[in-house]
Protein backbone atom coordinates (compact mmCIF):
# COMPACT_ATOMS: atom_id res chain seq x y z
CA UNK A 1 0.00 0.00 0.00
CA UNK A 2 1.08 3.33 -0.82
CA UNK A 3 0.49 6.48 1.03
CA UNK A 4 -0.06 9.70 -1.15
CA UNK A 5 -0.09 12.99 0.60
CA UNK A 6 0.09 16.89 -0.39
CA UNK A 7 -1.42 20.08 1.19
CA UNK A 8 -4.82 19.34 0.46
CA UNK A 9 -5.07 15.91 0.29
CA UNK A 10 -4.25 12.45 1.85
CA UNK A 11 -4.88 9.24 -0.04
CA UNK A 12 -3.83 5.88 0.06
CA UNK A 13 -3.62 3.43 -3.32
CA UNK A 14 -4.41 0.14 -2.82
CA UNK A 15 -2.18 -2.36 -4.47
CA UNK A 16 -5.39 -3.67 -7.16
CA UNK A 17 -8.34 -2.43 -8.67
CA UNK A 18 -11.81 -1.27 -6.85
CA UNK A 19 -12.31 -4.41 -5.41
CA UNK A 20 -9.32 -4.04 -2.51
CA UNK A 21 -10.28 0.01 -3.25
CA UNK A 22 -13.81 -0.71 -1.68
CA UNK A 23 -12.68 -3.63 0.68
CA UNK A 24 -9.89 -0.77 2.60
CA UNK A 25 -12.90 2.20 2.64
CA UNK A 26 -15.48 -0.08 4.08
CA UNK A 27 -12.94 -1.35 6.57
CA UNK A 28 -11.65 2.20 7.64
CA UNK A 29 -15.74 3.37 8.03
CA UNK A 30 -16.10 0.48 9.70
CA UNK A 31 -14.12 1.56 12.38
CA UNK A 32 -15.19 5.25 12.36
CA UNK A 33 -12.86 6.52 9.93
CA UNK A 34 -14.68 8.23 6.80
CA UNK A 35 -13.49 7.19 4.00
CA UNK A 36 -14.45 7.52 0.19
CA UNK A 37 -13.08 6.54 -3.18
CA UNK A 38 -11.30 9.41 -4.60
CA UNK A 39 -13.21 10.16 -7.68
CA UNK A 40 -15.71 9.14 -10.44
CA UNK A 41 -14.30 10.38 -13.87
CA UNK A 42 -16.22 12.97 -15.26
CA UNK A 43 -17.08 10.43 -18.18
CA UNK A 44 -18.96 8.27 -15.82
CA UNK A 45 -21.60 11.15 -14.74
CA UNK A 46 -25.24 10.30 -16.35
CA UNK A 47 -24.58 13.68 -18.09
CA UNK A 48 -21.19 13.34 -19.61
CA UNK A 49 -21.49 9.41 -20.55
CA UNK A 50 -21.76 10.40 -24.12
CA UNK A 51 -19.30 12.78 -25.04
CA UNK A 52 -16.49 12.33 -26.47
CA UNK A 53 -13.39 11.61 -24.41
CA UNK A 54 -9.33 10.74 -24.78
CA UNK A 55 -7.35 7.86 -23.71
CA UNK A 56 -7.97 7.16 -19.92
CA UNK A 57 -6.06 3.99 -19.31
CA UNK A 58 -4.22 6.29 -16.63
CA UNK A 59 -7.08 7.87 -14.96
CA UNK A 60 -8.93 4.86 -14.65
CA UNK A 61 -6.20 2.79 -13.34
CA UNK A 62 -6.03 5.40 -10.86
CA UNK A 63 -9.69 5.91 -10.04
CA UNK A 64 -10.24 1.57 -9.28
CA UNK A 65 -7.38 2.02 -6.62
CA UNK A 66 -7.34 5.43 -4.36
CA UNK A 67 -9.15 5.89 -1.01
CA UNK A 68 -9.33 9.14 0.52
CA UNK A 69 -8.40 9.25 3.76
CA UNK A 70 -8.83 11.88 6.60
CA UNK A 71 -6.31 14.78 6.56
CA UNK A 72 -6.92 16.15 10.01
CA UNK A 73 -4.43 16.95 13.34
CA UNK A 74 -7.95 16.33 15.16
CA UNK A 75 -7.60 12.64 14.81
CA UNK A 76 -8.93 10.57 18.05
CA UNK A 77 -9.51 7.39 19.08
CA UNK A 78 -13.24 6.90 19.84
């Protein structure tokens, strides 16, 4: 597992696609820490399905593997 991080944003990718993606987020909410999957492409929404898009081999890859995680110094145990 890899752990992404920048100002605004912590995520962690999951070594395979949105199966282990979904398995990790269920686990973390679970035990009272919200998660969510990063992202649906913009191609997915009902009201872009039909245009016309590039090659996103990259962007999907991505999208089946990262979790967002919580970014705050509030962070407690329950």
């Amino acid at each position: 597992m890899k752990i992404n991080k920048n100002e605004n944003l912590n995520s962690v990718q999951t070594k395979s696609s949105s199966t282990k993606r979904d398995a990790f987020s269920q686990y973390g909410n679970e035990n009272n820490i919200m998660t969510r999957p990063a992202w649906t492409l913009i191609n997915k929404l009902e009201m872009f399905k039909n245009c016309q898009t590039g090659d996103l081999t990259n962007a999907e890859w991505l999208a089946d593997r990262l979790v967002n995680i919580p970014g705050s110094v509030n962070l407690s145990q329950p």
